[in-house]
N, C-alpha and C. Protein backbone atom coordinates (compact mmCIF):
# COMPACT_ATOMS: atom_id res chain seq x y z
N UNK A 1 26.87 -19.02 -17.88
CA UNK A 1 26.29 -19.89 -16.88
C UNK A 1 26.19 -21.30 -17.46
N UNK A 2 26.86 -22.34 -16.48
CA UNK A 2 26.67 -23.52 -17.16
C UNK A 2 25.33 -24.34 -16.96
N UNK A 3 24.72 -24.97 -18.11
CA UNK A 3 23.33 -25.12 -18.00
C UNK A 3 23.06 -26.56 -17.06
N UNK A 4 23.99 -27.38 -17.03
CA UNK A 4 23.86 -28.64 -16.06
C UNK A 4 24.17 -28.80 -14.70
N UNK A 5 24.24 -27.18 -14.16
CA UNK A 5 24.31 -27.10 -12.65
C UNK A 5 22.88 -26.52 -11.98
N UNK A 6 22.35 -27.53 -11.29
CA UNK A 6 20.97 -27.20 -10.95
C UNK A 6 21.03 -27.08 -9.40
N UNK A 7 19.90 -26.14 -9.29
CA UNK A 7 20.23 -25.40 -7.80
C UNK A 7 19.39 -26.52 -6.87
N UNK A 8 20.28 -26.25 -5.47
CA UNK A 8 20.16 -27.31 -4.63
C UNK A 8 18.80 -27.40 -4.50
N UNK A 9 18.33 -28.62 -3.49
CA UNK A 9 17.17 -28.30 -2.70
C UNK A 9 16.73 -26.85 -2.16
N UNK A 10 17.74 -26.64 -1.02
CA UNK A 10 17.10 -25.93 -0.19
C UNK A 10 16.75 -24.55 -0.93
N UNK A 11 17.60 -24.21 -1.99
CA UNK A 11 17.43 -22.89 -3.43
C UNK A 11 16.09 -22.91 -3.97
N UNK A 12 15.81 -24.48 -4.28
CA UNK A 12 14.92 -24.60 -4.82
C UNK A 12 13.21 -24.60 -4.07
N UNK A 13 13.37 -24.98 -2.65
CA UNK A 13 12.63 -25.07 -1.83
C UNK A 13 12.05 -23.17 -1.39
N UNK A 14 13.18 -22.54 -1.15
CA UNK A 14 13.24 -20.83 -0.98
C UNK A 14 12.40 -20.54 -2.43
N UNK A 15 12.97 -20.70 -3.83
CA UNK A 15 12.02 -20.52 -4.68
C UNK A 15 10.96 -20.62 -4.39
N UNK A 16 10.32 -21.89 -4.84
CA UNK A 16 8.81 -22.14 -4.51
C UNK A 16 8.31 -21.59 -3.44
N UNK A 17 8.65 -21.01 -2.07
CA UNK A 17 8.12 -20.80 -0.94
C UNK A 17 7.96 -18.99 -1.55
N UNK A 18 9.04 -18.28 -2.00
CA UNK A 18 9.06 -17.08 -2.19
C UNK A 18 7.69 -16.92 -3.42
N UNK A 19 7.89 -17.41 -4.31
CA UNK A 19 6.63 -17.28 -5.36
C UNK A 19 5.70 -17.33 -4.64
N UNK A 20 5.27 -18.64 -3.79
CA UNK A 20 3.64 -19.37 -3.60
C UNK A 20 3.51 -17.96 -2.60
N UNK A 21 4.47 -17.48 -1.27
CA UNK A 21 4.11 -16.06 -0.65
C UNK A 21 3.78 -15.33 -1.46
N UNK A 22 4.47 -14.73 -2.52
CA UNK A 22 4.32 -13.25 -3.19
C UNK A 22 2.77 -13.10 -3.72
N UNK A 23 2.69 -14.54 -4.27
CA UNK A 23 1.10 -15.16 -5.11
C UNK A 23 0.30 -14.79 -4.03
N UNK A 24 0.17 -15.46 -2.85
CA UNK A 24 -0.90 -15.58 -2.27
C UNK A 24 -0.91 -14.05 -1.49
N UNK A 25 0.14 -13.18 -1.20
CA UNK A 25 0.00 -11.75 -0.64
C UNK A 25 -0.75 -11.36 -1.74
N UNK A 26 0.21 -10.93 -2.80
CA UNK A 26 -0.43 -10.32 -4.10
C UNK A 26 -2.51 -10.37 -3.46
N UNK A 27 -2.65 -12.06 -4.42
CA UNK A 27 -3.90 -11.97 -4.15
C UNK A 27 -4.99 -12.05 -3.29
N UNK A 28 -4.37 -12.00 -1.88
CA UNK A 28 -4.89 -11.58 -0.96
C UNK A 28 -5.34 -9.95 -0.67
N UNK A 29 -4.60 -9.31 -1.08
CA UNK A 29 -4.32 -7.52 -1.05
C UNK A 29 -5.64 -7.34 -2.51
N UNK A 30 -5.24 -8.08 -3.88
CA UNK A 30 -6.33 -7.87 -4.50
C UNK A 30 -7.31 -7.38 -4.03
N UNK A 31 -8.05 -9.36 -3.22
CA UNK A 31 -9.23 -9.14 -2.97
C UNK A 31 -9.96 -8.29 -2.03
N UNK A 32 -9.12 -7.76 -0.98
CA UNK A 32 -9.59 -7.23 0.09
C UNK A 32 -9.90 -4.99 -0.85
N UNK A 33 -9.09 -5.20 -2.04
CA UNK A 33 -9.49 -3.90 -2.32
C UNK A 33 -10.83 -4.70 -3.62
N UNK A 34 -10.51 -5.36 -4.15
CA UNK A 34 -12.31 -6.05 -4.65
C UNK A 34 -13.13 -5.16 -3.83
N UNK A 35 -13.13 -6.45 -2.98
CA UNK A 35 -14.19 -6.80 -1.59
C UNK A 35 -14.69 -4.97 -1.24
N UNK A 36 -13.70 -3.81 -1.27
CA UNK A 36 -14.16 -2.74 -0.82
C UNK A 36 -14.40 -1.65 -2.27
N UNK A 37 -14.65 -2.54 -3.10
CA UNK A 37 -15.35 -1.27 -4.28
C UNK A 37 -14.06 -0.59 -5.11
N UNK A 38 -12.66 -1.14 -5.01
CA UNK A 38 -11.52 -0.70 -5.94
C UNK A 38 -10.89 -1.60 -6.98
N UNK A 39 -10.44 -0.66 -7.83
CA UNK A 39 -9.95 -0.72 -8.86
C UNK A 39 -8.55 -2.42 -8.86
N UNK A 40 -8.28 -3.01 -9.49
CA UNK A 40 -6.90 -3.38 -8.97
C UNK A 40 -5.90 -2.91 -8.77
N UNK A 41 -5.03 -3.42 -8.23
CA UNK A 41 -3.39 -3.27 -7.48
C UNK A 41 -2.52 -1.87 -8.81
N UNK A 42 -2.52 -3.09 -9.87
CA UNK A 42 -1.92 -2.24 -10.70
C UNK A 42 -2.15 -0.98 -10.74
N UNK A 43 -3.49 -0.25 -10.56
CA UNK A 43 -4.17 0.44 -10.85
C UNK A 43 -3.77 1.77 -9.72
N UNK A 44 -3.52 1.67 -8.69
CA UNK A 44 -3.13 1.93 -7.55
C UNK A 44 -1.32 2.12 -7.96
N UNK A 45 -0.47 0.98 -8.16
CA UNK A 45 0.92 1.05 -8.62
C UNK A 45 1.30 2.43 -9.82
N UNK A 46 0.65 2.76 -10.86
CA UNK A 46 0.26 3.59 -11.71
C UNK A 46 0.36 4.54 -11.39
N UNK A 47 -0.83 4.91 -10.53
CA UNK A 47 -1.19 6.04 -9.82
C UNK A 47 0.15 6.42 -9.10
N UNK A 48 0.47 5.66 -7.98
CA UNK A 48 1.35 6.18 -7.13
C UNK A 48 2.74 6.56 -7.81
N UNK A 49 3.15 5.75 -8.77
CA UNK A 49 4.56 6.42 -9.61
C UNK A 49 4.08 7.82 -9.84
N UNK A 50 3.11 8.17 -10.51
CA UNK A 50 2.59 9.33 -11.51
C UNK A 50 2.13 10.41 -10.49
N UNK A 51 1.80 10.40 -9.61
CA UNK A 51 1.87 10.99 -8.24
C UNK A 51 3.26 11.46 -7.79
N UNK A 52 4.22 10.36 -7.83
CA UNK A 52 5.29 10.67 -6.99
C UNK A 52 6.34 11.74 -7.80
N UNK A 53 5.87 11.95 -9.39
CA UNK A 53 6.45 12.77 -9.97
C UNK A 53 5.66 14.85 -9.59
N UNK A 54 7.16 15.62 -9.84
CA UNK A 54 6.94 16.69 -9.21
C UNK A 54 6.11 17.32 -10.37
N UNK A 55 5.51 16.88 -11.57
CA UNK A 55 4.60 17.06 -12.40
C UNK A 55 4.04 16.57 -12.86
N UNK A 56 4.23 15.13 -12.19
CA UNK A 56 3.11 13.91 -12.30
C UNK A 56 2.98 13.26 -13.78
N UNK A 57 4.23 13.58 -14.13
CA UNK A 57 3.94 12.83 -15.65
C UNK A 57 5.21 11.97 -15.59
N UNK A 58 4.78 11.26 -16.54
CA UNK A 58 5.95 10.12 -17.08
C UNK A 58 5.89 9.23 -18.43
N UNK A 59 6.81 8.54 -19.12
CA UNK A 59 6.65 8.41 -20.37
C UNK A 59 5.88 6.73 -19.94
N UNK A 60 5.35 6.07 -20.97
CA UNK A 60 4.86 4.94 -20.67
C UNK A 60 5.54 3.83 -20.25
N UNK A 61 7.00 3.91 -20.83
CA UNK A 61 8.02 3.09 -20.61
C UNK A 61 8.85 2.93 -19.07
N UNK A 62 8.60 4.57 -18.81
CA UNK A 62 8.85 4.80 -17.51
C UNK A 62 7.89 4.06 -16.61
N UNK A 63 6.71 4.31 -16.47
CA UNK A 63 5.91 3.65 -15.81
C UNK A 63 6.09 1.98 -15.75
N UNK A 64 6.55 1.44 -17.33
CA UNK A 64 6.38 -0.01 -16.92
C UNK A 64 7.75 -0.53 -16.53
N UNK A 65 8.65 0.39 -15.99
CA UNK A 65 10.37 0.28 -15.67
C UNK A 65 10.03 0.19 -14.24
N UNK A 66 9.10 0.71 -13.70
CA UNK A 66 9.13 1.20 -12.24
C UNK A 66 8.03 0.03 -11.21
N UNK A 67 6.93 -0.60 -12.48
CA UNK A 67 6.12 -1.21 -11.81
C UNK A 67 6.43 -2.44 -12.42
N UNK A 68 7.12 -3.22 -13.06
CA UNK A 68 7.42 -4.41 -13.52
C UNK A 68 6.76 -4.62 -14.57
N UNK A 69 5.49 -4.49 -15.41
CA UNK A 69 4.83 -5.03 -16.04
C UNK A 69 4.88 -4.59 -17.45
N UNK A 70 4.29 -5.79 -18.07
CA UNK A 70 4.71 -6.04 -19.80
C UNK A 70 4.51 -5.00 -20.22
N UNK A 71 4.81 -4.43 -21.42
CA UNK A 71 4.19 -3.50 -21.99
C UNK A 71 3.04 -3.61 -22.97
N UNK A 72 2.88 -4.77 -22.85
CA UNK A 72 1.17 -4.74 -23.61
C UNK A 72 0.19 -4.44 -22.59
N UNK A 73 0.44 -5.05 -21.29
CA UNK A 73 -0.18 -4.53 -20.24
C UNK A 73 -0.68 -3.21 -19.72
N UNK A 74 0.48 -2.66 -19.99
CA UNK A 74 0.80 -1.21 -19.44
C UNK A 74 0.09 -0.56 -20.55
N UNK A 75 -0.23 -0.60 -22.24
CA UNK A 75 -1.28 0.09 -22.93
C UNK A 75 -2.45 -0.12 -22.30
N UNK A 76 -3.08 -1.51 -22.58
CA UNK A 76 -4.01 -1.67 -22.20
C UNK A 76 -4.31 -0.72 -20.62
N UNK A 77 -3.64 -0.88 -19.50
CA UNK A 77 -3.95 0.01 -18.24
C UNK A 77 -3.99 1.36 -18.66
N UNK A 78 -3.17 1.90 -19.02
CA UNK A 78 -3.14 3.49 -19.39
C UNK A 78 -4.41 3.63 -19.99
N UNK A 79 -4.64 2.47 -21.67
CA UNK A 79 -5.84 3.22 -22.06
C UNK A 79 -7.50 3.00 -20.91
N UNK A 80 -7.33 2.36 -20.14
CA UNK A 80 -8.25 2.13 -19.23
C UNK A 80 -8.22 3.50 -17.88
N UNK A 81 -7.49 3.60 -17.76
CA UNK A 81 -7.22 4.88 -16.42
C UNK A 81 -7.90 5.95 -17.12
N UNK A 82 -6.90 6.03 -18.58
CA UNK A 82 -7.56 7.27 -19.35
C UNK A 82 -9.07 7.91 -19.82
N UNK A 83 -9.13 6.27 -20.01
CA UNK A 83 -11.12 6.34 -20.08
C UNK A 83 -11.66 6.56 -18.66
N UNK A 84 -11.22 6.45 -18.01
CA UNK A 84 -12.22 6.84 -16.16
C UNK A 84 -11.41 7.90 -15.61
N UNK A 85 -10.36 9.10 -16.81
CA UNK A 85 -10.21 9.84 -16.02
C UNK A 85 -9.53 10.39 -14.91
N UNK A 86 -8.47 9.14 -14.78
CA UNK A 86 -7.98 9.19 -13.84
C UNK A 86 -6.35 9.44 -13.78
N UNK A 87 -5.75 9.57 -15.53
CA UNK A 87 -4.68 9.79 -15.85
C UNK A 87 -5.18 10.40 -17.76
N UNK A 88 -4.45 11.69 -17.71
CA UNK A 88 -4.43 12.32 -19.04
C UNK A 88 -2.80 11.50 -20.45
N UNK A 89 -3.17 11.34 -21.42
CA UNK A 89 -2.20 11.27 -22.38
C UNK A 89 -1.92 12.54 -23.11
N UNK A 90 -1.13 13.02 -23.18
CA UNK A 90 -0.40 14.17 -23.59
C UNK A 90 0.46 13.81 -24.81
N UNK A 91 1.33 14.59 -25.42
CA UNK A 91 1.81 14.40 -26.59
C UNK A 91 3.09 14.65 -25.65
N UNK A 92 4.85 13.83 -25.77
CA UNK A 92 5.81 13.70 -25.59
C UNK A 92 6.20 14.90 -26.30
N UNK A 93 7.24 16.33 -25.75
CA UNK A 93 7.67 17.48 -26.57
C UNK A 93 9.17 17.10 -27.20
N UNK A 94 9.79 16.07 -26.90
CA UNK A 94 10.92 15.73 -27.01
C UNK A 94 10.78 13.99 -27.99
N UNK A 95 9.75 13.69 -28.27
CA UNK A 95 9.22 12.82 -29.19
C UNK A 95 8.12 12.95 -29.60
N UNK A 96 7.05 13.64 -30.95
CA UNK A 96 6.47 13.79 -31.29
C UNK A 96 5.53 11.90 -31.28
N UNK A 97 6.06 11.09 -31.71
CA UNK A 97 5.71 9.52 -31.61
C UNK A 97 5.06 9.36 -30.52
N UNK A 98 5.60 9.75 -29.53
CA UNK A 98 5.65 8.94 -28.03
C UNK A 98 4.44 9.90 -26.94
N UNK A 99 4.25 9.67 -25.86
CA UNK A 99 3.06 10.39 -25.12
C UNK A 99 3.86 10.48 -23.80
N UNK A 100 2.89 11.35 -23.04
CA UNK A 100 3.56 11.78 -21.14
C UNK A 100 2.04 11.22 -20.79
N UNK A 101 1.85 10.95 -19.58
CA UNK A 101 1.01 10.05 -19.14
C UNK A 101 1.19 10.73 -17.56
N UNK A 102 -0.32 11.63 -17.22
CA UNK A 102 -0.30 12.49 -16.34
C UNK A 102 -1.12 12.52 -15.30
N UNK A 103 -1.00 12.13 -14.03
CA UNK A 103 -2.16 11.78 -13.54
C UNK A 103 -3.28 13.39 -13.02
N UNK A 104 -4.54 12.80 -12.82
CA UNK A 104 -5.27 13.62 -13.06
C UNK A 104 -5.89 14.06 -11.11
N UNK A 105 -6.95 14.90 -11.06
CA UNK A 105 -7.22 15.06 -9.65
C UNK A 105 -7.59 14.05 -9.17
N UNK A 106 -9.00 13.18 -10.32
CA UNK A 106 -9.66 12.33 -9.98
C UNK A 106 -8.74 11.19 -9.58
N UNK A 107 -7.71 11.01 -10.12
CA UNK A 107 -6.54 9.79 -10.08
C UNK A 107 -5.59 9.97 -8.72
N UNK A 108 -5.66 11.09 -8.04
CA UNK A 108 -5.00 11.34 -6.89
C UNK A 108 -6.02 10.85 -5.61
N UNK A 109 -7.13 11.57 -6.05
CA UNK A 109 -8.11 10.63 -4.54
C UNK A 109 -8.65 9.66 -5.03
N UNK A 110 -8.73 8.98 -5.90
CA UNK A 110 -8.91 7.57 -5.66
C UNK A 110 -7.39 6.54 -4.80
N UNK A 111 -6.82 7.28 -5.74
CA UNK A 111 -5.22 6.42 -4.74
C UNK A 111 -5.13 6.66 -3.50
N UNK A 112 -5.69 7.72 -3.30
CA UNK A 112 -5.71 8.26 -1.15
C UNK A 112 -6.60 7.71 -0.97
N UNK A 113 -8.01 7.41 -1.59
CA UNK A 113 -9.00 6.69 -1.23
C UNK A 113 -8.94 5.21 -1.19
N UNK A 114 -7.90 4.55 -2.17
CA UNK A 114 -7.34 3.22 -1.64
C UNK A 114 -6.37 2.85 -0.62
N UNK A 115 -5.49 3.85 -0.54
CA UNK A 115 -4.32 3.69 0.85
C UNK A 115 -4.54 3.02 1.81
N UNK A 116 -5.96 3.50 2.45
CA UNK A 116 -6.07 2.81 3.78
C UNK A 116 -6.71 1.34 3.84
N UNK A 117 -7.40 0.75 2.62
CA UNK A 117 -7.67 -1.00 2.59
C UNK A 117 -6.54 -1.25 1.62
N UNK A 118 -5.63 -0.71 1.41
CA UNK A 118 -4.13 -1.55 0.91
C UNK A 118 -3.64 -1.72 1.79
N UNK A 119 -3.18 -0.70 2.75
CA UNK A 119 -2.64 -0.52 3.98
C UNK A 119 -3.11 -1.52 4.88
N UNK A 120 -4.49 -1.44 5.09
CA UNK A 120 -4.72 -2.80 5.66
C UNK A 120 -4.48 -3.97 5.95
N UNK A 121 -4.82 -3.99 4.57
CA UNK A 121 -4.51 -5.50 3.92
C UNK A 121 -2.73 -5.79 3.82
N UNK A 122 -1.98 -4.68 3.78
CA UNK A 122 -0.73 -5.54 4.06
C UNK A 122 -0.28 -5.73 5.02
N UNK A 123 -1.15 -4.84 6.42
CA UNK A 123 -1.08 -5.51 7.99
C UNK A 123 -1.33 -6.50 7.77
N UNK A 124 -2.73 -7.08 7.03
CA UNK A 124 -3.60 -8.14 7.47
C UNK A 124 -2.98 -9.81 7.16
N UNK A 125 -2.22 -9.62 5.89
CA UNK A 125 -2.25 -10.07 5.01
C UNK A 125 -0.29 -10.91 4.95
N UNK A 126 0.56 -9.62 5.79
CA UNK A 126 1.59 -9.79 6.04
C UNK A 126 2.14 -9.62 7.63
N UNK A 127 1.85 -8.11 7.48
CA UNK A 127 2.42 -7.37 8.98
C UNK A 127 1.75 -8.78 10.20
N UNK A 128 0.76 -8.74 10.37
CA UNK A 128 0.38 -9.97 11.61
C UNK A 128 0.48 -11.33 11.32
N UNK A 129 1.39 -11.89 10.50
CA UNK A 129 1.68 -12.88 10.45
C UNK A 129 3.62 -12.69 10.91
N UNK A 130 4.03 -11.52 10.69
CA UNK A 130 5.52 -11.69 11.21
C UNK A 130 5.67 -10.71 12.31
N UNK A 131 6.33 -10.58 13.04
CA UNK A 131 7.61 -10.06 14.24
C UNK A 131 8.06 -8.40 13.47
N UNK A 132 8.18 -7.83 14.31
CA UNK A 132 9.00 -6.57 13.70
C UNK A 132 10.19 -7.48 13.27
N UNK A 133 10.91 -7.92 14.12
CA UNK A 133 11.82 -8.30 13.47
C UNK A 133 12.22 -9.37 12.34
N UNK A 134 11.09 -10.47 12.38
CA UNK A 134 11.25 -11.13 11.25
C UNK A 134 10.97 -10.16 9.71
N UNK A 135 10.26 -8.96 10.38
CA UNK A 135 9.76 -8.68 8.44
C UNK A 135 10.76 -7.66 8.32
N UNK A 136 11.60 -7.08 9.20
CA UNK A 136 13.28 -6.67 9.24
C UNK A 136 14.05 -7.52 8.47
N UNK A 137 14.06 -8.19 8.84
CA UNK A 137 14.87 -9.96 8.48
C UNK A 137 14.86 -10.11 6.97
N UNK A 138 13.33 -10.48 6.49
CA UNK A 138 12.60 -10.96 5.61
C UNK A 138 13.17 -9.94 4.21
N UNK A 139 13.04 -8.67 5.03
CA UNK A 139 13.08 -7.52 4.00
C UNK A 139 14.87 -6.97 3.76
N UNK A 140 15.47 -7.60 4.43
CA UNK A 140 17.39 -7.56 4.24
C UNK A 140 17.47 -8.68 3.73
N UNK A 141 16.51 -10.14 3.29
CA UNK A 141 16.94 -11.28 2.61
C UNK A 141 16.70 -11.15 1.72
N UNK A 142 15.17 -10.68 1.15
CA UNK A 142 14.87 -9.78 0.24
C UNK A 142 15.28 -9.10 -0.83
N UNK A 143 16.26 -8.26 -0.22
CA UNK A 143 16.79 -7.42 -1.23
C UNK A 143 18.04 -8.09 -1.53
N UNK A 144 18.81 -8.95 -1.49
CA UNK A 144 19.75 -10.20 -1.74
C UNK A 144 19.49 -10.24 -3.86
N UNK A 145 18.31 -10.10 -3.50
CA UNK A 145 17.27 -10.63 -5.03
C UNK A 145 16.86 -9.92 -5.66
N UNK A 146 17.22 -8.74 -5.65
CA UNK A 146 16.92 -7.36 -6.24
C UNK A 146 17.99 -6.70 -7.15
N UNK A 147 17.65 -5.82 -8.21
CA UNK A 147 18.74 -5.37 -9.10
C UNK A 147 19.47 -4.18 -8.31
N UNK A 148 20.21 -3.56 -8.37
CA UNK A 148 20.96 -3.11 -7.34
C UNK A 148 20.07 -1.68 -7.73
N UNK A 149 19.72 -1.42 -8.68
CA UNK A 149 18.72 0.32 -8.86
C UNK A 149 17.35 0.12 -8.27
N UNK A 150 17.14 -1.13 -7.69
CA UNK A 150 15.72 -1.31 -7.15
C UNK A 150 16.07 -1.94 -5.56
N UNK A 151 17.23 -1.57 -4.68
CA UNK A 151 17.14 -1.84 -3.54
C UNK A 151 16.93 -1.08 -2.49
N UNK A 152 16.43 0.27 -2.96
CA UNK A 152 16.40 1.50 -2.01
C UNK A 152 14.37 1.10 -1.31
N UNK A 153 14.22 1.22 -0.55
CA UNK A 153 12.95 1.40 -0.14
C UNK A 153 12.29 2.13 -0.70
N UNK A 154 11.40 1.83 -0.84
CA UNK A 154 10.30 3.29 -2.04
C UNK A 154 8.64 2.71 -1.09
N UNK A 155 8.22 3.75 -0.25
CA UNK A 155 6.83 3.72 0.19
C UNK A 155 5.90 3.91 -0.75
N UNK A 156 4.95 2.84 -0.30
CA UNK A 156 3.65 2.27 -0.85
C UNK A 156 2.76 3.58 -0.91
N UNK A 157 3.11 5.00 -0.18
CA UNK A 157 1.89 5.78 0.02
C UNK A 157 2.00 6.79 -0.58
């Protein structure tokens, strides 16, 4: 890539507009699970990978492949879930080093117990600000910007 070709306006304008949205959804959805007595987003993202497995485990790396985030992050969260219980660390049988990361009962209804003010909040927050068809639209421009193993739809629930 040559480094003295800089993207137009209107590239650059779609940037900034796509961030300052994602920012202000993001922390809009935060606060509205704040505001009702939950955990953060991440916390919820976690859960639902580790859920969606047919034995509910996964390696740590897996988890931070699936939800975007650093992996200093992703200790720190694990060892926090783990202390409230809400996901077990196990010993990896195929790496003695490494751990499986399992979610627990308590970690299943709290995530059903957040669904419906996430859910909300991304009516609130997104859904009534667009058109069926603009967030049709929105969500085929969308994926334009996506790695091609992350363009399949994967539900929030």
């Amino acid at each position: 890539m040559e480094m003295d070709v800089l993207p137009s306006q209107d590239i650059q304008k779609a940037w900034a507009r796509l961030v300052r949205a994602a920012e202000f959804a993001r922390a809009s959805v935060e606060r509205d699970l704040k505001d009702a007595g939950f955990p953060p987003l991440a916390w919820y993202d976690v859960l639902l990978e580790l859920d969606r497995e047919p034995e509910g485990g996964l390696r740590p790396l897996e988890i931070e492949r699936r939800i975007l985030m650093a992996q200093y992050n992703m200790s720190r969260l694990i060892d926090r879930l783990v202390r409230e219980g809400l996901v077990s660390r196990e010993p990896c049988a195929e790496d003695g080093r490494g751990s499986v990361i399992r979610i627990t009962r308590k970690g299943r209804d709290l995530r059903g117990a957040m669904w419906p003010v996430y859910a909300a909040a991304i009516q609130r927050h997104v859904g009534d600000k667009l058109g069926e068809a603009q967030a049709e639209g929105l969500a085929d421009l969308l994926v334009c910007l996506m790695p091609a193993d992350q363009k399949k739809p994967i539900p929030l629930r």
